[in-house]
N, C-alpha and C. Protein backbone atom coordinates (compact mmCIF):
# COMPACT_ATOMS: atom_id res chain seq x y z
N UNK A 1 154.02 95.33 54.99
CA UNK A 1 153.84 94.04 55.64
C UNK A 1 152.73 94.17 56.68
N UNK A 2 151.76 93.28 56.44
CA UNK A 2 150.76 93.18 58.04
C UNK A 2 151.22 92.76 58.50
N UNK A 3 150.59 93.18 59.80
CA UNK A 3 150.57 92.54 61.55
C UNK A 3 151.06 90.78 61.08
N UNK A 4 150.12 90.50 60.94
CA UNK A 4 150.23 89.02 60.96
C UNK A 4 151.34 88.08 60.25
N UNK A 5 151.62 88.78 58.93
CA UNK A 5 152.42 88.35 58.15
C UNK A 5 153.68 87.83 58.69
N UNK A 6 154.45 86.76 58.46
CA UNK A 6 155.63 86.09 59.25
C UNK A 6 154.94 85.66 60.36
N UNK A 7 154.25 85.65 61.08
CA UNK A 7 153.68 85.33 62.37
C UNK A 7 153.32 84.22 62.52
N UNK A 8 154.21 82.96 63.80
CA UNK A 8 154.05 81.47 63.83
C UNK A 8 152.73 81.64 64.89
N UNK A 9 151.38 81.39 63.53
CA UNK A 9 150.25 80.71 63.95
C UNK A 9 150.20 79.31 64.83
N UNK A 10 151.26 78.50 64.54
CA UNK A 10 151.20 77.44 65.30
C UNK A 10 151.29 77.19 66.82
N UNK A 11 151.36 78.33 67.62
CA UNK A 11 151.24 78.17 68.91
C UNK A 11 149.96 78.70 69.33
N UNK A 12 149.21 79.34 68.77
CA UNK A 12 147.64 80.13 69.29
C UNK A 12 146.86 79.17 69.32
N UNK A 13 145.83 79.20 69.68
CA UNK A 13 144.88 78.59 70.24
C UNK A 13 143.88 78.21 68.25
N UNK A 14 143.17 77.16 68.19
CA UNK A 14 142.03 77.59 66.97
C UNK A 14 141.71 79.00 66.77
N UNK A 15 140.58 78.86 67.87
CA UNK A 15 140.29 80.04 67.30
C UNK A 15 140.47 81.61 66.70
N UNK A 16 141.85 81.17 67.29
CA UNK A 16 143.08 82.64 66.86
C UNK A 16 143.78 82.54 65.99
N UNK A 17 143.56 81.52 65.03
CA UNK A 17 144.63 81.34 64.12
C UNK A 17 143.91 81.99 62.81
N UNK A 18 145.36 82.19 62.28
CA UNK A 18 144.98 83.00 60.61
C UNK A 18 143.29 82.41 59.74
N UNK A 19 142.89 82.95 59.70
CA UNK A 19 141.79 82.50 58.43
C UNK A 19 140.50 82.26 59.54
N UNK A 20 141.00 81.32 61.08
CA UNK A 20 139.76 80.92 61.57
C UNK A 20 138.61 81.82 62.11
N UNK A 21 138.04 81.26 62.90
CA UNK A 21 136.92 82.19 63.17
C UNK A 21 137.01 82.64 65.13
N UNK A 22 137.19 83.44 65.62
CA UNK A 22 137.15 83.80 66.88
C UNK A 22 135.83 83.62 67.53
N UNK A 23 135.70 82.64 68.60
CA UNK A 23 134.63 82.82 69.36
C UNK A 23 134.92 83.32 70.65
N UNK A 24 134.40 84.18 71.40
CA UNK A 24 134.38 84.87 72.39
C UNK A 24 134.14 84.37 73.84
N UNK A 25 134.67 84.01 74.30
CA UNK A 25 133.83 83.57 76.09
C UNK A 25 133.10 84.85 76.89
N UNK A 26 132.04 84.83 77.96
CA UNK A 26 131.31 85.95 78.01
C UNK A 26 132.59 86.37 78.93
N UNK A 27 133.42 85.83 79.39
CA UNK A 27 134.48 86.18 80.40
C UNK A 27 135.85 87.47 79.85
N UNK A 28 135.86 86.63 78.62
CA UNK A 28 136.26 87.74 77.30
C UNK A 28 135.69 88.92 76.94
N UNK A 29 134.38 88.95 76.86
CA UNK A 29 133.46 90.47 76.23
C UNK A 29 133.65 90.76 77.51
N UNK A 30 133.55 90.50 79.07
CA UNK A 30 133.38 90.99 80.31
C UNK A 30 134.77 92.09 80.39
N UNK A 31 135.90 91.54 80.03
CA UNK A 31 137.12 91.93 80.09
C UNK A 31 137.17 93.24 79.49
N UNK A 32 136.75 92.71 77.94
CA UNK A 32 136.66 93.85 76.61
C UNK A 32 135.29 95.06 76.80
N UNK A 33 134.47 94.69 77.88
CA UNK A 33 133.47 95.68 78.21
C UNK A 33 134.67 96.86 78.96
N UNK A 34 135.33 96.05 80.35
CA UNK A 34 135.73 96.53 81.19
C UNK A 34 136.94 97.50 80.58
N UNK A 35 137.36 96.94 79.58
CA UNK A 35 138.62 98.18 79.03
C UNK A 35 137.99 98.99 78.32
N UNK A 36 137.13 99.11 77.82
CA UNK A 36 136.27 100.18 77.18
C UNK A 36 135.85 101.21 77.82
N UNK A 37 135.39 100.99 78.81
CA UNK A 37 134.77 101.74 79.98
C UNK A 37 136.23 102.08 80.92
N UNK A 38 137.06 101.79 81.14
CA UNK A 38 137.90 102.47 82.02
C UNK A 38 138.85 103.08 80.41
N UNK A 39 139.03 102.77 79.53
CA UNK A 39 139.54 104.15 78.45
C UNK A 39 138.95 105.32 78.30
N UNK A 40 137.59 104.74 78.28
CA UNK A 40 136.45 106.15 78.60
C UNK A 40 136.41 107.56 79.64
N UNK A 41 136.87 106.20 80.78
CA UNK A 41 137.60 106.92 81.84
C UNK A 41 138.71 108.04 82.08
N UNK A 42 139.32 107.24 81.57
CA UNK A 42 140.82 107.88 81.52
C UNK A 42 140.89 108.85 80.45
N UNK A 43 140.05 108.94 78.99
CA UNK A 43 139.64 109.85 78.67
C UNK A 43 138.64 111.16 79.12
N UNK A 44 138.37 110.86 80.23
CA UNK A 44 137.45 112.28 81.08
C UNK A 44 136.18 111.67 80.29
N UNK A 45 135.92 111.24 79.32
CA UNK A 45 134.68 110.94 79.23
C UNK A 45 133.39 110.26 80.15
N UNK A 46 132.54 111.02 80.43
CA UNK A 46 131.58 110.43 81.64
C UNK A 46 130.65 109.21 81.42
N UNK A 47 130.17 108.29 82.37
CA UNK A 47 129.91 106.96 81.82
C UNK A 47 128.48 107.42 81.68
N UNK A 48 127.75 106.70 80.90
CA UNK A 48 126.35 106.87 80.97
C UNK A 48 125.37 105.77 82.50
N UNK A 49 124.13 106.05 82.04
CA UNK A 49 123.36 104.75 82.72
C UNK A 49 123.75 103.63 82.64
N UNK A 50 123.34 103.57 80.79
CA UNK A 50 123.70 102.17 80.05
C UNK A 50 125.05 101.80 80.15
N UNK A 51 125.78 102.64 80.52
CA UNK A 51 127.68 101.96 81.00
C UNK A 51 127.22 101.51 82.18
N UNK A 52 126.59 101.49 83.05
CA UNK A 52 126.49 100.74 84.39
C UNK A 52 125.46 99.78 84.74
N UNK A 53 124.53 100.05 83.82
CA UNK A 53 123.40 99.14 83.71
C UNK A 53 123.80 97.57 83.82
N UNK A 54 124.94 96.81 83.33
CA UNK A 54 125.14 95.55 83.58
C UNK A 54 125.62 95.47 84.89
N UNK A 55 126.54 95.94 85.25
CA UNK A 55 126.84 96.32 87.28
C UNK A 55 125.99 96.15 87.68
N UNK A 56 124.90 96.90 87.50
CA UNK A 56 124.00 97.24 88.68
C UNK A 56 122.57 95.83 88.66
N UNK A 57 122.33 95.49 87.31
CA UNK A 57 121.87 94.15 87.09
C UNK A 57 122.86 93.17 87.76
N UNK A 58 124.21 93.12 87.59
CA UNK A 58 124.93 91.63 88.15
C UNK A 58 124.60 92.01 89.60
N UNK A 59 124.90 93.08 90.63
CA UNK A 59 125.04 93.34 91.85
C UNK A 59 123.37 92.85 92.32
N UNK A 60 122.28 92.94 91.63
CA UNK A 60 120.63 92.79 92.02
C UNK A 60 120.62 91.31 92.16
N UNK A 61 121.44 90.58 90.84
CA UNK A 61 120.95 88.73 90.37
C UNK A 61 121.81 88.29 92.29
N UNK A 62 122.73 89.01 91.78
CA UNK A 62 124.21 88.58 93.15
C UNK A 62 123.62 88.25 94.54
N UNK A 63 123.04 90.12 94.89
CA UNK A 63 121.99 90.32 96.50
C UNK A 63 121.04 88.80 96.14
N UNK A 64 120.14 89.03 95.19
CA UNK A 64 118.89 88.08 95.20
C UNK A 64 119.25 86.85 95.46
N UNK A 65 120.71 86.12 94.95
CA UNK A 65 120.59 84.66 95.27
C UNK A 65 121.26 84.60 96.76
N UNK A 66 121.89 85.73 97.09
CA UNK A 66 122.88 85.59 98.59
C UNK A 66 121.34 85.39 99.41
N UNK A 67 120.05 86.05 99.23
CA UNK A 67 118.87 86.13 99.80
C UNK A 67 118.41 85.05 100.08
N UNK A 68 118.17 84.38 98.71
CA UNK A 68 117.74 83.16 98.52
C UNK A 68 118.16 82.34 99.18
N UNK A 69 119.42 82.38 99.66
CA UNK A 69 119.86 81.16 100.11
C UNK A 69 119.47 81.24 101.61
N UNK A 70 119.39 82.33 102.40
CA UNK A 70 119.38 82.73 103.79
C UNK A 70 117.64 82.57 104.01
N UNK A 71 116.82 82.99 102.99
CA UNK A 71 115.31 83.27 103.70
C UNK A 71 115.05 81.91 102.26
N UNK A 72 115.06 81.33 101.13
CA UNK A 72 114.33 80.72 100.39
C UNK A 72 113.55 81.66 99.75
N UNK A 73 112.36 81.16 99.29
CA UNK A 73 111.17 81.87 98.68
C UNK A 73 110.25 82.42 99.75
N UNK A 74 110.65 82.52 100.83
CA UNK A 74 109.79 83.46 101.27
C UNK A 74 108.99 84.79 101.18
N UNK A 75 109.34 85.20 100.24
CA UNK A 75 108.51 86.40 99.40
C UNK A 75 107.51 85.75 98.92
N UNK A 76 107.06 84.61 98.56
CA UNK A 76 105.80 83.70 97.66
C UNK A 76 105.02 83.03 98.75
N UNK A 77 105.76 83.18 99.48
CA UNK A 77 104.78 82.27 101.00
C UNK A 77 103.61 83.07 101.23
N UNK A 78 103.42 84.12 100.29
CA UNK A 78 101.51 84.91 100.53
C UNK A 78 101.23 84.97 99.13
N UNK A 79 102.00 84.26 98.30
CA UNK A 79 101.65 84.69 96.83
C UNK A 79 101.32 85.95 96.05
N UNK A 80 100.73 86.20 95.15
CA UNK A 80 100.93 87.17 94.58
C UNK A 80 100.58 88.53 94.83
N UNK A 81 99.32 88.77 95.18
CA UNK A 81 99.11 89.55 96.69
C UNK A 81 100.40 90.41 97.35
N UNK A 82 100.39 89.26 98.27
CA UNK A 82 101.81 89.62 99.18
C UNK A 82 103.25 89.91 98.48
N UNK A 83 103.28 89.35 97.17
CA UNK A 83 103.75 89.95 96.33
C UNK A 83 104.26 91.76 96.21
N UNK A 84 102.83 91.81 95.47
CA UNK A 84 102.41 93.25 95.48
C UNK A 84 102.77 93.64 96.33
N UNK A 85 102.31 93.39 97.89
CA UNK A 85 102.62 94.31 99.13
C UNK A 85 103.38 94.34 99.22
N UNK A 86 104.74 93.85 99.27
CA UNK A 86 105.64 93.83 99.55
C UNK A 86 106.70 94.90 98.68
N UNK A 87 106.18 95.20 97.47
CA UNK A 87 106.76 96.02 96.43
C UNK A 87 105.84 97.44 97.22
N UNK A 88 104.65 97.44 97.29
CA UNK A 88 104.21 98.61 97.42
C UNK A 88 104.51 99.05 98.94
N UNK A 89 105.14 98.00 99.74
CA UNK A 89 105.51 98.70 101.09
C UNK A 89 107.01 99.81 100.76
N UNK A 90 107.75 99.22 100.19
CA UNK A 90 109.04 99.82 99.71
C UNK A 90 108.76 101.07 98.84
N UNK A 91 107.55 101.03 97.74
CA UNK A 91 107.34 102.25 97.14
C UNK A 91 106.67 103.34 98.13
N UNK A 92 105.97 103.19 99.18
CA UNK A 92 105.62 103.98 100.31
C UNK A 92 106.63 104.45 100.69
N UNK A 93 107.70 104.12 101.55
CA UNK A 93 108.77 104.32 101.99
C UNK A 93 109.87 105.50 100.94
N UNK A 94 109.69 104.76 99.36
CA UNK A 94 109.83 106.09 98.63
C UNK A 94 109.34 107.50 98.82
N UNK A 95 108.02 107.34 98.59
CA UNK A 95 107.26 108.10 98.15
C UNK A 95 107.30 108.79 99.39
N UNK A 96 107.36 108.76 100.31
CA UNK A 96 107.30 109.13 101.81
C UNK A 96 108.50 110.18 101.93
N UNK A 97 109.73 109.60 101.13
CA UNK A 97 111.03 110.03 101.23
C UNK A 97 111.35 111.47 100.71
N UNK A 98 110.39 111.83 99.03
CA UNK A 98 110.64 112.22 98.31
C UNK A 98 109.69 113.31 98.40
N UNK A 99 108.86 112.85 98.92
CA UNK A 99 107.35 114.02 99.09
C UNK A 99 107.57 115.34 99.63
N UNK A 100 108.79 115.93 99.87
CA UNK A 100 109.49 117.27 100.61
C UNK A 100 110.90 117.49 100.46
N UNK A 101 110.90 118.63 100.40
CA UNK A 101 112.15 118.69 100.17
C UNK A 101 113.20 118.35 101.19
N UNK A 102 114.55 118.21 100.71
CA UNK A 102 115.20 117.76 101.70
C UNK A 102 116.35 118.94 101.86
N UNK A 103 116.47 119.41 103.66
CA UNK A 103 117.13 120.58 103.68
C UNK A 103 118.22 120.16 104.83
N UNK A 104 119.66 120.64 104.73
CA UNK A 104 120.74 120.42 105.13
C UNK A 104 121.18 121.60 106.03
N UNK A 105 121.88 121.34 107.26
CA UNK A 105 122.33 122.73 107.78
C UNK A 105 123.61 122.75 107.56
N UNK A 106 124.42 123.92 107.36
CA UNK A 106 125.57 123.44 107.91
C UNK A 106 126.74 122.96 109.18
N UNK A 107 127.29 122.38 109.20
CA UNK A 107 128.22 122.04 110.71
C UNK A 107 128.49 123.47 111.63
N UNK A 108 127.68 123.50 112.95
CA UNK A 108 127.80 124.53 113.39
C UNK A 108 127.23 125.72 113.29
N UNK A 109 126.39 125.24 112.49
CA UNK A 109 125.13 126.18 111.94
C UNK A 109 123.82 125.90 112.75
N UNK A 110 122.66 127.18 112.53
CA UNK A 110 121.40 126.72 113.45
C UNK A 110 120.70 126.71 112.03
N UNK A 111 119.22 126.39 112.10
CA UNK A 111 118.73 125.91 111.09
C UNK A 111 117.87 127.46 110.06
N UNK A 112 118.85 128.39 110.58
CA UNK A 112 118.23 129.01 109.61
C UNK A 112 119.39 129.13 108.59
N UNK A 113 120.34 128.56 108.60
CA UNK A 113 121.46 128.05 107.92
C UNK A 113 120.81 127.54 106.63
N UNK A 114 119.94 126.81 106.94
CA UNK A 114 119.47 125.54 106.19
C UNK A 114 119.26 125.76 104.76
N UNK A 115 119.55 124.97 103.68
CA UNK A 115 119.77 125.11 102.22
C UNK A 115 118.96 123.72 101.98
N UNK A 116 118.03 123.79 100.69
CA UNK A 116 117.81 122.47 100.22
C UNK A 116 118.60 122.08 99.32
N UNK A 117 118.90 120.45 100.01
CA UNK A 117 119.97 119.61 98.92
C UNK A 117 119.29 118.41 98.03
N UNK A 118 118.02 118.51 98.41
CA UNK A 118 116.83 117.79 97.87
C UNK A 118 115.53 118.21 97.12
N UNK A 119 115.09 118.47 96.26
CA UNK A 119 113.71 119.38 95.58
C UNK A 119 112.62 118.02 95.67
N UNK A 120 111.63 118.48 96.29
CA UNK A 120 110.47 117.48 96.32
C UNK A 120 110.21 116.80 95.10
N UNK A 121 109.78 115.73 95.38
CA UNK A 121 110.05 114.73 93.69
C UNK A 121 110.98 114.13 93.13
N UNK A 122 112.18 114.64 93.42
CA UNK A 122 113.09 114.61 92.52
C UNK A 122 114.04 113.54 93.20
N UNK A 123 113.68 112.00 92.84
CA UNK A 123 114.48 110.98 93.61
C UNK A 123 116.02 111.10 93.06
N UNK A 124 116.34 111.51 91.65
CA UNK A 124 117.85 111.90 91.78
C UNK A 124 118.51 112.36 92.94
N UNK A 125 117.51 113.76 92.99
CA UNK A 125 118.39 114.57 93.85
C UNK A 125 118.73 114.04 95.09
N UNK A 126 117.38 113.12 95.74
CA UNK A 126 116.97 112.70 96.99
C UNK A 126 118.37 111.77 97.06
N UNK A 127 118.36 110.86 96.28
CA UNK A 127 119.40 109.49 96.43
C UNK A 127 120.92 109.75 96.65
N UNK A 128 120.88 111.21 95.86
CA UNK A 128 122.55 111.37 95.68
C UNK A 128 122.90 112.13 97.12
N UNK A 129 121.30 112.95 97.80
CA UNK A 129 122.20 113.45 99.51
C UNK A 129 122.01 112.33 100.47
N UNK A 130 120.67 111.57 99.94
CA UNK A 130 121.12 110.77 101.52
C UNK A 130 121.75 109.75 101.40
N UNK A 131 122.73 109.99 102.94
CA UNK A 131 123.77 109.39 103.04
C UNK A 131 123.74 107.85 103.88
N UNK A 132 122.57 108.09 104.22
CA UNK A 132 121.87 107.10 105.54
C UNK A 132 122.53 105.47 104.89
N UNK A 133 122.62 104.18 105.84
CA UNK A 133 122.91 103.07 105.52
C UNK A 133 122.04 102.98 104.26
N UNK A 134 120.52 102.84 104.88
CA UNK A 134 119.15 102.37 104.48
C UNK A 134 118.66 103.49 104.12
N UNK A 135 119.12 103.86 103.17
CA UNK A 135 118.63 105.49 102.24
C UNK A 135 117.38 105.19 100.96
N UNK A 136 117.48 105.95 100.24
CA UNK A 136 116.71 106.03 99.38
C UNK A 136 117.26 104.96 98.09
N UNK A 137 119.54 104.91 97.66
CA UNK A 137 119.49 103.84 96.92
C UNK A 137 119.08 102.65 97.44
N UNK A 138 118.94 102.42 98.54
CA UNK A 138 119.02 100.95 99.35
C UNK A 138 117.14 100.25 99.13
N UNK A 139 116.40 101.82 99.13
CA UNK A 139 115.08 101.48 99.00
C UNK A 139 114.84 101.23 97.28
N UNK A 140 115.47 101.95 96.46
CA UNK A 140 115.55 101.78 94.86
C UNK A 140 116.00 100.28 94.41
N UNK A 141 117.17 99.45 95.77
CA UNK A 141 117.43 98.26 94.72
C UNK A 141 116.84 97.59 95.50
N UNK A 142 116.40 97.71 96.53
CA UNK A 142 115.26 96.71 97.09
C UNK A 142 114.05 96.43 95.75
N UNK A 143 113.39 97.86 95.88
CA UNK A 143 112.42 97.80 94.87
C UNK A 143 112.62 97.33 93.45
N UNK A 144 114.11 97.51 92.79
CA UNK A 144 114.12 96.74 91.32
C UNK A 144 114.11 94.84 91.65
N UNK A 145 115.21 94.68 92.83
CA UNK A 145 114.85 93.18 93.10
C UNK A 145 114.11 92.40 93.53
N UNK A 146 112.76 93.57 94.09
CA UNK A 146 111.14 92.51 94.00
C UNK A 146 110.58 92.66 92.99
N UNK A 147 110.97 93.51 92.35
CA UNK A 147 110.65 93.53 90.73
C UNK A 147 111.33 92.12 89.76
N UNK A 148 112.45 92.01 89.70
CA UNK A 148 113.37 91.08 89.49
C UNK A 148 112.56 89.64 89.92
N UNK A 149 112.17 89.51 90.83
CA UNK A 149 112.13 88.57 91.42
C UNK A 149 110.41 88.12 91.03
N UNK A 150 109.70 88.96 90.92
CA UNK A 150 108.23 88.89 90.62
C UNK A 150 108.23 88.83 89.27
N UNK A 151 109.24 89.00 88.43
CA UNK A 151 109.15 88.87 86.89
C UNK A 151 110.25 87.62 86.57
N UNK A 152 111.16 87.04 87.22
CA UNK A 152 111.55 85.97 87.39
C UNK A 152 110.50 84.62 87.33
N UNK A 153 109.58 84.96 88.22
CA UNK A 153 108.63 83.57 88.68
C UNK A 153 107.94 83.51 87.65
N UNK A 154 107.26 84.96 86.93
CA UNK A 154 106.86 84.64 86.01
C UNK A 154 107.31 83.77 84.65
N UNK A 155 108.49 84.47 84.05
CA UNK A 155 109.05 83.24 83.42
C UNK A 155 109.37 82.29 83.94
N UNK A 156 110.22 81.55 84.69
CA UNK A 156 110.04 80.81 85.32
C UNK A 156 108.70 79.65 85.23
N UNK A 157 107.58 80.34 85.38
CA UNK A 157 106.56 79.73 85.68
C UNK A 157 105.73 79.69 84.49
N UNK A 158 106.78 80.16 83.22
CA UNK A 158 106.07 80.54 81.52
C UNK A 158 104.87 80.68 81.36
N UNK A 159 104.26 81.94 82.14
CA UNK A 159 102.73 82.41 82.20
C UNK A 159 103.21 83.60 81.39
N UNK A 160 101.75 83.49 80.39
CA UNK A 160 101.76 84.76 79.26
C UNK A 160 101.04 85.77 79.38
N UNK A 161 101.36 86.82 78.85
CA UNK A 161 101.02 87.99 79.02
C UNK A 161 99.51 88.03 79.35
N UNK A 162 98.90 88.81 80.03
CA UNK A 162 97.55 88.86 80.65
C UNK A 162 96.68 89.24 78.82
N UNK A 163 97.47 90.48 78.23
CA UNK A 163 96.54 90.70 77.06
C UNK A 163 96.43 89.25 75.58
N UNK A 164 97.35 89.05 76.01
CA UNK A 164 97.18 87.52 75.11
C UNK A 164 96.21 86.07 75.71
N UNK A 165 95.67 86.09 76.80
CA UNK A 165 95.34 84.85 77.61
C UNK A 165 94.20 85.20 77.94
N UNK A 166 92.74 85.25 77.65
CA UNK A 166 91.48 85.89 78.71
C UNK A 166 91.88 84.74 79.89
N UNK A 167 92.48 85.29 81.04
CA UNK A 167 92.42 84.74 82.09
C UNK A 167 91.95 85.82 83.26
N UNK A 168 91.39 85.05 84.58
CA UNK A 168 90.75 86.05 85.68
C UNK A 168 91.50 86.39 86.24
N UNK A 169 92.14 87.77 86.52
CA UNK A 169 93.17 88.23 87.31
C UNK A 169 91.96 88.54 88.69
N UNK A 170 91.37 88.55 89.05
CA UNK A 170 90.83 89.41 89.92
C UNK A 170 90.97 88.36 91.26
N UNK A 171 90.63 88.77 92.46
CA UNK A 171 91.00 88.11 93.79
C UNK A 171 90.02 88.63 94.65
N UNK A 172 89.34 87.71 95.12
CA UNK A 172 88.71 87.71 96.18
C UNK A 172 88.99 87.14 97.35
N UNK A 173 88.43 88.53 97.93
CA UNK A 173 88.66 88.29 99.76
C UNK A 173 90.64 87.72 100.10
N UNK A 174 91.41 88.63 99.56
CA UNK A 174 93.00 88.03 99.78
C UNK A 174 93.16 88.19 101.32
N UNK A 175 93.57 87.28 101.68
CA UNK A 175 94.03 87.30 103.53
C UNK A 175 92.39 86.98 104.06
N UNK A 176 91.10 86.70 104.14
CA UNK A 176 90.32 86.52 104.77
C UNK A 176 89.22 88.07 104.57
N UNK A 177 90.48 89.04 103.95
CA UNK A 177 89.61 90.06 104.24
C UNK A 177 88.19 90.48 103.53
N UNK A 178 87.09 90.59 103.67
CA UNK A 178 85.98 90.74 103.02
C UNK A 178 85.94 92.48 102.39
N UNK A 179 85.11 92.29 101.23
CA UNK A 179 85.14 93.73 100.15
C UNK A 179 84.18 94.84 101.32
N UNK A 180 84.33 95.61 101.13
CA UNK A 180 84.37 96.98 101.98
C UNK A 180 82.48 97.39 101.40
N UNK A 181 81.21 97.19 102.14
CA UNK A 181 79.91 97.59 101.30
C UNK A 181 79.72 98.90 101.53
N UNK A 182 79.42 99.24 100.72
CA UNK A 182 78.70 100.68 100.93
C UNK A 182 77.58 101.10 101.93
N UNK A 183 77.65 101.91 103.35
CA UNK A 183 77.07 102.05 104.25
C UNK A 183 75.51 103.05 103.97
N UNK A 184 75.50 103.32 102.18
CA UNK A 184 74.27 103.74 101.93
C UNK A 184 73.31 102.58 101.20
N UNK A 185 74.11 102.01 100.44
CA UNK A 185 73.06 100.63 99.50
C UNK A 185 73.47 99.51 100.16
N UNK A 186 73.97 99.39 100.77
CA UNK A 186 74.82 98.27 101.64
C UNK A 186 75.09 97.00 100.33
N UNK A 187 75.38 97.91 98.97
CA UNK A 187 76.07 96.75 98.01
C UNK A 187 74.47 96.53 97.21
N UNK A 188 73.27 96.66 97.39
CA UNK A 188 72.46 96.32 96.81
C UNK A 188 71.40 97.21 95.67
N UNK A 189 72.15 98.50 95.88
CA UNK A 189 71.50 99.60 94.66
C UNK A 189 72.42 99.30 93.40
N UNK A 190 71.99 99.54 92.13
CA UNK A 190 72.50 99.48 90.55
C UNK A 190 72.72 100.74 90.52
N UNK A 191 72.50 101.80 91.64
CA UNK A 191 72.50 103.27 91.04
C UNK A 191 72.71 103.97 92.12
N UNK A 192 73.15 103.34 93.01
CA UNK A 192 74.00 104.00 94.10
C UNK A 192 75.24 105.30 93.71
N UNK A 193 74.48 106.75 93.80
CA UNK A 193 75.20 107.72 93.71
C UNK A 193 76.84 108.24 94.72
N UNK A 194 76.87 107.20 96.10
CA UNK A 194 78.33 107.17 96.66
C UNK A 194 79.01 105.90 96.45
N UNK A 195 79.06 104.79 96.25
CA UNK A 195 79.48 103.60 95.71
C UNK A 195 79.82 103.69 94.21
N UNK A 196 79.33 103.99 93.44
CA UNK A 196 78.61 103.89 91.98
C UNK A 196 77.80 102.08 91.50
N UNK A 197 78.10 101.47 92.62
CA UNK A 197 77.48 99.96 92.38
C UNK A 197 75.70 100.39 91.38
């Protein structure tokens, strides 16, 4: 005998009934993600990236609109530019972070104690010791959600890919500031050996 067999279909819902067809709510796969991943669990099995990859996307969309609502679009108030800067101030702040190793003493120890818990480069290693509020993850989801947010406007704003469109990306003078001349051709040699102009 199957499962189903004898079984009064008449109280389930459509889409649960014998023969029909099941459609899913995303609230449903959310559920059926979530028992998958904690069986995994409970099997000692370790989660991957891609097991957390939707977390860590919902927690970015989540921060970005709590943002939104407190500052608006103020990230676009210098446009695309300021854009950029604003991503490349946070990748400084990386790069700043990661550029040495990072060495720990122990409690009660003097610093020739000291062990590295960090290998230069290596933002794994970097993210998983520091412990700081405003650490290195805090600088990582900053940086995916001006990412997020700069590739948002773009759709958003259904502009196509630069290699499909001959359009002028280039910018002059952004903020007032004027291009930097060369203090030997002052911009006016074709064969300026320190410029290359």
């Amino acid at each position: 005998m199957r499962l189903w067999e004898g079984f009064d279909w008449g109280w389930c819902p459509p889409g649960f009934r014998r023969g029909g067809t099941v459609e899913f709510t995303p609230h449903m796969l959310e559920i059926a993600e979530g028992m998958r991943l904690m069986g995994r669990a409970l099997r000692g099995e370790p989660l991957t990236y891609i097991d957390a990859l939707p977390g860590v996307a919902e927690a970015l969309v989540k921060k970005l609109k709590e943002k939104d609502e407190q500052y608006g679009g103020s990230w676009l108030k210098r446009g695309g530019v300021g854009a950029f800067m604003m991503m490349a101030r946070k990748w400084d702040r990386l790069e700043q972070r990661v550029a040495s190793d990072q060495l720990a003493t122990p409690p009660g120890q003097d610093d020739s104690q000291a062990y590295c818990v960090a290998s230069k480069w290596d933002i794994l290693e970097h993210a998983r010791s520091d412990r700081r509020d405003e650490g290195v993850i805090d600088d990582l989801e900053d940086l995916a959600a001006y990412l997020l947010l700069v590739l948002s406007e773009l759709k958003a704003s259904d502009v196509p890919k630069a290699d499909t469109v001959g359009f002028d990306t280039t910018v002059s003078h952004p903020f007032g500031y004027e291009k930097e001349v060369c203090e030997h051709c002052e911009g006016e040699s074709k064969d300026c050996g320190y410029c290359g102009a």
